[in-house]
C-alpha atoms as a PDB file:
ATOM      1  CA  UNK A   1     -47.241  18.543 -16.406  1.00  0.00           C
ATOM      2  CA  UNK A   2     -43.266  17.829 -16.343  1.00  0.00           C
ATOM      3  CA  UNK A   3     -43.000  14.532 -17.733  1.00  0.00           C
ATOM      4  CA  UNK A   4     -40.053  13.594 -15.698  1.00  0.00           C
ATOM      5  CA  UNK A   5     -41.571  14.063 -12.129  1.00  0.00           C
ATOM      6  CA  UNK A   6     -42.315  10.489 -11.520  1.00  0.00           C
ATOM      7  CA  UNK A   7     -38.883   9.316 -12.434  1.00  0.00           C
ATOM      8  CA  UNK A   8     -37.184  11.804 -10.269  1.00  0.00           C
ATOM      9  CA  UNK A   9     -39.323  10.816  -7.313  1.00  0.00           C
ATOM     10  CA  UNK A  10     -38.688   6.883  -8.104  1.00  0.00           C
ATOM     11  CA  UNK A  11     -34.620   7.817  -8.393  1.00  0.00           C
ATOM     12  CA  UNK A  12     -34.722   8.907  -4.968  1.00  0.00           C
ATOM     13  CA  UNK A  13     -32.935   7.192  -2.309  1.00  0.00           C
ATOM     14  CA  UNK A  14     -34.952   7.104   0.550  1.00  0.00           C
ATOM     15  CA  UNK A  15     -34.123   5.663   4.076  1.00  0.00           C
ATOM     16  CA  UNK A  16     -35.326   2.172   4.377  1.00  0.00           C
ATOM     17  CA  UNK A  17     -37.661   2.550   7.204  1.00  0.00           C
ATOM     18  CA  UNK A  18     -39.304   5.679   6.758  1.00  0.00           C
ATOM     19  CA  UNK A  19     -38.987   6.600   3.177  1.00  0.00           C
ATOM     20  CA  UNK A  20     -38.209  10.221   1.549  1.00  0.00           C
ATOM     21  CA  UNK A  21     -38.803  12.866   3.114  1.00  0.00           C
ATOM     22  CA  UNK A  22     -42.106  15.262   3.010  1.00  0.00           C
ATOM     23  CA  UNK A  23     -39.796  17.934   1.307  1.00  0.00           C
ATOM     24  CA  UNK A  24     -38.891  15.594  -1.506  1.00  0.00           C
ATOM     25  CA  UNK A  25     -42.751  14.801  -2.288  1.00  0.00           C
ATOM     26  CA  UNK A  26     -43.669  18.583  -2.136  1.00  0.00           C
ATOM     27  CA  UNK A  27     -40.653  19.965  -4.546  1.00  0.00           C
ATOM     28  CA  UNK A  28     -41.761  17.504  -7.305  1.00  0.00           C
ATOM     29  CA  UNK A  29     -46.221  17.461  -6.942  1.00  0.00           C
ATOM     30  CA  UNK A  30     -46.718  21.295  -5.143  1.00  0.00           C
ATOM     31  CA  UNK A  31     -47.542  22.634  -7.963  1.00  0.00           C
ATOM     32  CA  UNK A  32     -50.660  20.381  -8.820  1.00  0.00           C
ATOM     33  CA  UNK A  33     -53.771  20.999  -8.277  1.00  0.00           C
ATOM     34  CA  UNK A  34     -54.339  19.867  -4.510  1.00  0.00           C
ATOM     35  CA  UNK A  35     -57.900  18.203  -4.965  1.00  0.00           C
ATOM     36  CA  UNK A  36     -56.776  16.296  -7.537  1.00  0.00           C
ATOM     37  CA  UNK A  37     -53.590  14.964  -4.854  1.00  0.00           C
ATOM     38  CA  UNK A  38     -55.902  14.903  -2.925  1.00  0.00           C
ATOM     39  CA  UNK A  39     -58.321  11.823  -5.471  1.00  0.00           C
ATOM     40  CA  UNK A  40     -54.597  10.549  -6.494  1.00  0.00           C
ATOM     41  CA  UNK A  41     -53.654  10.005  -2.798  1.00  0.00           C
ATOM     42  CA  UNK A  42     -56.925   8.400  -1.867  1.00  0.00           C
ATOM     43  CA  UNK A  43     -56.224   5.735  -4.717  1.00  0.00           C
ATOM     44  CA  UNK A  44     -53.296   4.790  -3.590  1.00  0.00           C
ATOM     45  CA  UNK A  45     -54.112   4.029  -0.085  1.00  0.00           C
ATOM     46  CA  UNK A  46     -57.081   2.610  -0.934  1.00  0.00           C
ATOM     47  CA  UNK A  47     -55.347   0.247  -3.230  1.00  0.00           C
ATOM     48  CA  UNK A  48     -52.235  -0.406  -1.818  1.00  0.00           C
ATOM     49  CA  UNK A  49     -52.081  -0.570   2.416  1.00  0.00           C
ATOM     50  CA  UNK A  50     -56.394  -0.639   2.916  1.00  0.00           C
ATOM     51  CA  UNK A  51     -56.875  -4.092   1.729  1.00  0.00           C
ATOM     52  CA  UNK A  52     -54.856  -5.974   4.383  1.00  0.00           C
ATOM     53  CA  UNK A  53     -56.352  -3.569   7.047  1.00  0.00           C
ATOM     54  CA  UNK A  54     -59.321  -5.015   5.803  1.00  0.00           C
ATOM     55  CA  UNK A  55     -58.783  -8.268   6.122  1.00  0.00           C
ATOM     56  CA  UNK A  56     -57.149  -7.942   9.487  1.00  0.00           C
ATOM     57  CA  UNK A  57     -59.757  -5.761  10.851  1.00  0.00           C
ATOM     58  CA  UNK A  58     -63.212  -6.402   9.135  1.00  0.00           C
ATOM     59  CA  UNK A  59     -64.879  -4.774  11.411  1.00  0.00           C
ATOM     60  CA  UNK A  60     -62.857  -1.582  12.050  1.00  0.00           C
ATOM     61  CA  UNK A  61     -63.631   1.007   9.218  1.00  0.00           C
ATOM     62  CA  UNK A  62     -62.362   4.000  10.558  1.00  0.00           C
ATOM     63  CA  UNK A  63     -59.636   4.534   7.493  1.00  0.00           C
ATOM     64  CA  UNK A  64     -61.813   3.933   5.058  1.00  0.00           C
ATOM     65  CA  UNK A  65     -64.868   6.176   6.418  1.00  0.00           C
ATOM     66  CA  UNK A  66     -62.138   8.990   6.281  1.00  0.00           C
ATOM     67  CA  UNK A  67     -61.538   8.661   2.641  1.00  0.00           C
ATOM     68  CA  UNK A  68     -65.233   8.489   1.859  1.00  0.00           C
ATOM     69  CA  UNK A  69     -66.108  11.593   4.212  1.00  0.00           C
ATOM     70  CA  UNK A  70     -62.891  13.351   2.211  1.00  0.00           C
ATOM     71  CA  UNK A  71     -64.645  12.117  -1.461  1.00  0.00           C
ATOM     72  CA  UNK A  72     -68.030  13.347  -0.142  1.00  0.00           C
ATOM     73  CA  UNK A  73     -66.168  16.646   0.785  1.00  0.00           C
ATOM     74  CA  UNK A  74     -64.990  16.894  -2.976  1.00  0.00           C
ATOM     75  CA  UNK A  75     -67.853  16.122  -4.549  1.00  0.00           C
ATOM     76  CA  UNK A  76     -69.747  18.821  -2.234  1.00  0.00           C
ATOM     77  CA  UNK A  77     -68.122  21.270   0.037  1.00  0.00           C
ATOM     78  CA  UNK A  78     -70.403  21.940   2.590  1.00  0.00           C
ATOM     79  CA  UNK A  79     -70.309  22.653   6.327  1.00  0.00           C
ATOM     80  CA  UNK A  80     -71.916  18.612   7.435  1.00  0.00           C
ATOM     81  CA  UNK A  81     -69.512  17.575   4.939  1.00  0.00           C
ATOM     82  CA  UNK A  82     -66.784  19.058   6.370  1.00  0.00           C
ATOM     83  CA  UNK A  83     -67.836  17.912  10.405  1.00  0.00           C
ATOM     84  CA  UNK A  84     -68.190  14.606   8.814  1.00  0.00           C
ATOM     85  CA  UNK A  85     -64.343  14.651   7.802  1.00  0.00           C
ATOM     86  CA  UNK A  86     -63.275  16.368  10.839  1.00  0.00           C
ATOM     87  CA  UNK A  87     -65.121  13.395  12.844  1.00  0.00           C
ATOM     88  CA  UNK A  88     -63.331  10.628  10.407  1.00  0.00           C
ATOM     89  CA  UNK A  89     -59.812  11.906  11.010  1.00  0.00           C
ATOM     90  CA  UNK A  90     -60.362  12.224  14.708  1.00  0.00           C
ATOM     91  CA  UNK A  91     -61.603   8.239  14.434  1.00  0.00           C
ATOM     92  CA  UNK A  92     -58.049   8.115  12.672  1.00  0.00           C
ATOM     93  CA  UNK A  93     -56.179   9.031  15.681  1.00  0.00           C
ATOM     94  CA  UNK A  94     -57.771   6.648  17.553  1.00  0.00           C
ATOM     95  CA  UNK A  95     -57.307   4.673  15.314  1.00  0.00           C
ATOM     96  CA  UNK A  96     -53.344   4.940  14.822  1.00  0.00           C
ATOM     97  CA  UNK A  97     -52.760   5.234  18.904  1.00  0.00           C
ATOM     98  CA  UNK A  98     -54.819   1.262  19.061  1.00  0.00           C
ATOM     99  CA  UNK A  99     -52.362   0.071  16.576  1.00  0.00           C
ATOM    100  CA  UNK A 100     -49.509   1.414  17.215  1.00  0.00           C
ATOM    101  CA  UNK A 101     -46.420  -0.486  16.166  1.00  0.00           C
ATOM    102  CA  UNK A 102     -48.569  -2.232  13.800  1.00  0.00           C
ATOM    103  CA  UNK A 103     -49.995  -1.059  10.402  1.00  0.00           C
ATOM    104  CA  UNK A 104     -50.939   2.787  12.608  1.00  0.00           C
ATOM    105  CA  UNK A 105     -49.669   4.424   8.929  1.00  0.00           C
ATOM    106  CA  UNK A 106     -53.027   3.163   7.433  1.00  0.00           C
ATOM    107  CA  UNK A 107     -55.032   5.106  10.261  1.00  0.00           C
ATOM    108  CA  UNK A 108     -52.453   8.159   9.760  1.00  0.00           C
ATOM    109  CA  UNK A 109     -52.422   7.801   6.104  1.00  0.00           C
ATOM    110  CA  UNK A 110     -56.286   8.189   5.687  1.00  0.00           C
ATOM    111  CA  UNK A 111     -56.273  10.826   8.629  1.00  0.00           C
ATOM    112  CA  UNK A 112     -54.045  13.274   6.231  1.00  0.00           C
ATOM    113  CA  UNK A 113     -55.801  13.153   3.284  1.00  0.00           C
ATOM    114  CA  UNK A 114     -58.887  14.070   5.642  1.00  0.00           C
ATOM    115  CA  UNK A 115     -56.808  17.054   7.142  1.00  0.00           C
ATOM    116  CA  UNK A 116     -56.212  18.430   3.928  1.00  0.00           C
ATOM    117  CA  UNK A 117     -59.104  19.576   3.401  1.00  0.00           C
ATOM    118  CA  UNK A 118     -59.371  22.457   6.281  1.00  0.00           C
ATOM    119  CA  UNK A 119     -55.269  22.636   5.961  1.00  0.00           C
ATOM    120  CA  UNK A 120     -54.174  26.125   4.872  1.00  0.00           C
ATOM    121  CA  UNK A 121     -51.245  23.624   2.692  1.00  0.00           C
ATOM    122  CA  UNK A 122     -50.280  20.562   1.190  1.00  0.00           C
ATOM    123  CA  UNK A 123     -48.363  19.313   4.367  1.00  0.00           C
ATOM    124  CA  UNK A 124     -51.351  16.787   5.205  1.00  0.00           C
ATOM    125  CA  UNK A 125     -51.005  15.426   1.408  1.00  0.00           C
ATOM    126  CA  UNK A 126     -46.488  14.562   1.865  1.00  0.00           C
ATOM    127  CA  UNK A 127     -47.564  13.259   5.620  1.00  0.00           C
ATOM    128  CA  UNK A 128     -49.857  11.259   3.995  1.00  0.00           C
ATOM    129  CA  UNK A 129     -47.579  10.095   1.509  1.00  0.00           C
ATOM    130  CA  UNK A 130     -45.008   9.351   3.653  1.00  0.00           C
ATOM    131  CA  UNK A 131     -47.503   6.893   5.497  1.00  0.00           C
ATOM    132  CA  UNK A 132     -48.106   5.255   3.002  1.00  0.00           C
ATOM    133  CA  UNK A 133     -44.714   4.541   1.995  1.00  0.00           C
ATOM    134  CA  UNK A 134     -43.699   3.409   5.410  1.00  0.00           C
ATOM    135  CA  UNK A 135     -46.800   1.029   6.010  1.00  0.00           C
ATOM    136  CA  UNK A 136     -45.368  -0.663   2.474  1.00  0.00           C
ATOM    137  CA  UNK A 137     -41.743  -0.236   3.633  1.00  0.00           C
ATOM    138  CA  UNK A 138     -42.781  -2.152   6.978  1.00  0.00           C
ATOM    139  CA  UNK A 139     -44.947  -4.656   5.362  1.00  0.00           C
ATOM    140  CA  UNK A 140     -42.138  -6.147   3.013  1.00  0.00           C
ATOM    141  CA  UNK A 141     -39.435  -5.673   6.112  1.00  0.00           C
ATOM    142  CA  UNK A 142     -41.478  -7.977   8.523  1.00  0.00           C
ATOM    143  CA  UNK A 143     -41.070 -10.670   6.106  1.00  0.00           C
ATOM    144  CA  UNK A 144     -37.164 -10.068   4.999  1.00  0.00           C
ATOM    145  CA  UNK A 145     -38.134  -9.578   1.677  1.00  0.00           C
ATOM    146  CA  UNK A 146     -35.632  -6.576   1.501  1.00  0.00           C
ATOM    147  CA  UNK A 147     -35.036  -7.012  -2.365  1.00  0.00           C
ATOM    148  CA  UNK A 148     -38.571  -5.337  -2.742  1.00  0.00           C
ATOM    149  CA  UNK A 149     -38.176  -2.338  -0.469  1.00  0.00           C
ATOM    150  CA  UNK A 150     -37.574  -0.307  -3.948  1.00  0.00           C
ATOM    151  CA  UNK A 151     -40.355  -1.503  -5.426  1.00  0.00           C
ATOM    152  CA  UNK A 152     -42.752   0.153  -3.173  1.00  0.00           C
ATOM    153  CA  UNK A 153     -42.701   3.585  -4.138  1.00  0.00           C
ATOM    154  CA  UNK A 154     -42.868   2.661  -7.509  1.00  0.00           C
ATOM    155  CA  UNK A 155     -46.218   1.063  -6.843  1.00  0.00           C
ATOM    156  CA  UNK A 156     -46.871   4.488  -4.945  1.00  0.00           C
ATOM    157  CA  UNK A 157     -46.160   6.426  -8.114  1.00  0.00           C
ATOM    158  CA  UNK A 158     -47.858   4.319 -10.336  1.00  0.00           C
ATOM    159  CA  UNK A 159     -51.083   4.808  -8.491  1.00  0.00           C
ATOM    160  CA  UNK A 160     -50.209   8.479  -8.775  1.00  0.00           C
ATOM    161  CA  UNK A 161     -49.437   9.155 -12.398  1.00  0.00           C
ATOM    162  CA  UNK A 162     -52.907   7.347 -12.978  1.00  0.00           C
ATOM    163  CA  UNK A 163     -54.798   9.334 -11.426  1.00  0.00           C
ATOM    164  CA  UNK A 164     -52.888  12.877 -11.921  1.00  0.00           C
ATOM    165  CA  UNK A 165     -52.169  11.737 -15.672  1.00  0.00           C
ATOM    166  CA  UNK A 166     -54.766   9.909 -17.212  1.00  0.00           C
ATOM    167  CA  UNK A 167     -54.950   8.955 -20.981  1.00  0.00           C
ATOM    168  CA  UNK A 168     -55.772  11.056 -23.235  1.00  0.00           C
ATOM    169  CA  UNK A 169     -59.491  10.488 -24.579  1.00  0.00           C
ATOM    170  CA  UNK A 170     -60.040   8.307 -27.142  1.00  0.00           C
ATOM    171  CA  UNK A 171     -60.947  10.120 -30.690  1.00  0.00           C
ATOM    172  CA  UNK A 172     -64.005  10.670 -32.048  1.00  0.00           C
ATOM    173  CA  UNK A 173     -64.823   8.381 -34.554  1.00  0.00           C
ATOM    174  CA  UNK A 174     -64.952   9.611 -38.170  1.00  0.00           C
ATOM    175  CA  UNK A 175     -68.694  10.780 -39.128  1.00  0.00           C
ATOM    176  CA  UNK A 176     -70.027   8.294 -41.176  1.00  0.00           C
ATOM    177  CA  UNK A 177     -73.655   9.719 -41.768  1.00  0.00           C
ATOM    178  CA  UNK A 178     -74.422  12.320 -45.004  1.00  0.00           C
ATOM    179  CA  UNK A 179     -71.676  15.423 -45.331  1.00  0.00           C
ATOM    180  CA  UNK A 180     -72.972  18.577 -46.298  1.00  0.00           C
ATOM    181  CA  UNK A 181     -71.770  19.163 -50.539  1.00  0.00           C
ATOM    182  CA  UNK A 182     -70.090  21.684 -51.005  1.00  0.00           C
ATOM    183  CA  UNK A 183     -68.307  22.447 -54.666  1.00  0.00           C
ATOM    184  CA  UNK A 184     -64.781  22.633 -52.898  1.00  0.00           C
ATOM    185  CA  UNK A 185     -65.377  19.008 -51.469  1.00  0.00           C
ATOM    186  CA  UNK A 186     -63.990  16.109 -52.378  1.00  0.00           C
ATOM    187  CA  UNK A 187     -66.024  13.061 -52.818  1.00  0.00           C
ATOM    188  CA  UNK A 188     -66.314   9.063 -53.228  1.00  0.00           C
ATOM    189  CA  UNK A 189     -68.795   6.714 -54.782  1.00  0.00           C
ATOM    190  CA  UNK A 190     -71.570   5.552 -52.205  1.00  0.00           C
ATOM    191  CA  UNK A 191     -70.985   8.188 -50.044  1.00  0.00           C
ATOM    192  CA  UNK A 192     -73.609  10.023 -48.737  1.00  0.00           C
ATOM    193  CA  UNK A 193     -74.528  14.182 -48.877  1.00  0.00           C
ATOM    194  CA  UNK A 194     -76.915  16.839 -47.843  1.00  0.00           C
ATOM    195  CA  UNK A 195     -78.049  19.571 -50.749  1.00  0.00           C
ATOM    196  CA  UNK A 196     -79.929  22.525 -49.418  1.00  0.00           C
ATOM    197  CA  UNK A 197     -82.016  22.496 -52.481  1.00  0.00           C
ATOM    198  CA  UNK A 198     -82.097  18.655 -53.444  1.00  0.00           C
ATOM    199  CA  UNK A 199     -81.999  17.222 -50.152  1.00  0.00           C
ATOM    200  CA  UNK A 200     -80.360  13.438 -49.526  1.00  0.00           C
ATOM    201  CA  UNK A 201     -77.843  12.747 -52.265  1.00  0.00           C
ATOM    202  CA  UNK A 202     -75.596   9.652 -52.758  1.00  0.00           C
ATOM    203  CA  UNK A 203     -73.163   9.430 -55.152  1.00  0.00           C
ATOM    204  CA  UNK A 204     -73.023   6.804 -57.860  1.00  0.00           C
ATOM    205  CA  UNK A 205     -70.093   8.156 -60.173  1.00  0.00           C
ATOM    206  CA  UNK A 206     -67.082  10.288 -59.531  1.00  0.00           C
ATOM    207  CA  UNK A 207     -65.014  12.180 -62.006  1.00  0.00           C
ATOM    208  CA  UNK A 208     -61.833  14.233 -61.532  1.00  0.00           C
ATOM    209  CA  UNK A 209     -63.908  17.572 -61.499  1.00  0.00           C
ATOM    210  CA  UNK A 210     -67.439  15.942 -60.704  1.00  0.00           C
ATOM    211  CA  UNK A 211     -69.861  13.523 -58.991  1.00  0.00           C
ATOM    212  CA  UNK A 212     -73.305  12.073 -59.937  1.00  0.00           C
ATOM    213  CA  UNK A 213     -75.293  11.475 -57.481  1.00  0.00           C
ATOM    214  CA  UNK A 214     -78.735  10.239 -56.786  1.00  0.00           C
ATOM    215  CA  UNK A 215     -81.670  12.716 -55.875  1.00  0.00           C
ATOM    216  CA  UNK A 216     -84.673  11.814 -53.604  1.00  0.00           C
ATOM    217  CA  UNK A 217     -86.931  10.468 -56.345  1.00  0.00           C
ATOM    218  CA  UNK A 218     -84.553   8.217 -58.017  1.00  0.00           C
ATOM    219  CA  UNK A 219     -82.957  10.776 -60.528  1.00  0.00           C
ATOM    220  CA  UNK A 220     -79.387  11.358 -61.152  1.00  0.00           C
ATOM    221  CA  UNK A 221     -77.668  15.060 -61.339  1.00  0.00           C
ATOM    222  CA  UNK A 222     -74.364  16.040 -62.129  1.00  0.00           C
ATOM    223  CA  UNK A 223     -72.404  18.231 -59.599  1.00  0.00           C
ATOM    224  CA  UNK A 224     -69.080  19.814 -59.320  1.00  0.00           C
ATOM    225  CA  UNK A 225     -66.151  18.959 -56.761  1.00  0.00           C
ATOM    226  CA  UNK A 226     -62.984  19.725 -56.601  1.00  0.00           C
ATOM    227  CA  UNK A 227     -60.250  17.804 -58.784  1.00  0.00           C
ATOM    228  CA  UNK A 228     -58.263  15.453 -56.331  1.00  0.00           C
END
């Protein structure tokens, strides 16, 4: 994944009401896999415009039954699963045209992540993108707090580059239970081996070109190891 992506998409100077364009998100995420914009998208709306639908309308869920039917439709493609989305991103429309004027880009926002799942492209994905944007873009205008309009996308992309590049795994921590010995190991006092033929060993003394270690039955053997 380029690393640089994200910054050229935050560089972008994008009109004030409605954002960049659906070209500019396509030439710079296209070539991702599209379920996975599809799980980053989600995120974001659900984290950054759903919320204050929420609160405004607590009883209106359309939005956010689109994003579940589209998560149920990733999780398991089949034919109810895709009615089910087709049926939430209808409810969108509705949605939008009852609010028009006034936070619509949250209906249209969730109804293009549903329609990317029977789209033959991305387009759904950018128009959803660009919803998003513009619901934040409005948000922050209403209240002529214009110094934030930039920040917006940035909490777009944020959202984003979570999802699409998440942190590596942490590593496995170092085994701490017997090693196998083998003659071109290396080895430490109190640590513990496996011998095919005497079993559970520890060590008790360590040379330059040897170990003793303690058998099952309380005797000590000398062994070889490689000099350090």
């Amino acid at each position: 994944m380029q690393p640089d992506r994200f910054a050229r998409l935050a560089a972008l100077r994008g009109d004030v009401v409605k954002g960049i364009p659906a070209s500019a998100w396509a030439s710079n995420l296209d070539d991702l896999d599209r379920e996975q914009l599809m799980r980053a998208v989600i995120e974001a709306i659900r984290t950054l415009i759903l919320p204050e639908w929420e609160s405004k309308r607590p009883d209106d869920r359309r939005p956010q039954v689109a994003l579940e039917a589209t998560e149920a439709w990733l999780a398991a493609k089949t034919e109810d699963n895709v009615a089910s989305v087709k049926a939430a991103a209808k409810d969108c429309t509705a949605a939008s045209n009852e609010t028009f004027g006034k936070d619509h880009h949250v209906a249209i926002a969730a109804r293009g992540v549903a329609w990317a799942v029977t789209a033959k492209d991305n387009t759904p994905i950018w128009e959803a993108l660009q919803n998003l944007e513009q619901e934040l873009l409005a948000r922050v205008t209403l209240v002529a707090e214009y110094h934030r309009l930039p920040e917006q996308r940035r909490a777009i992309l944020k959202v984003l580059q979570r999802v699409l590049e998440p942190p590596p795994a942490p590593a496995a921590p170092p085994t701490t239970g017997p090693v196998p010995y083998s003659a071109s190991g290396n080895f430490a006092v109190g640590q513990e081996l496996t011998h095919p033929k005497f079993g559970a060993l520890v060590v008790t003394a360590a040379g330059d070109k040897w170990i003793d270690v303690r058998l099952p039955d309380g005797s000590t053997k000398r062994l070889a190891q490689k000099p350090k």
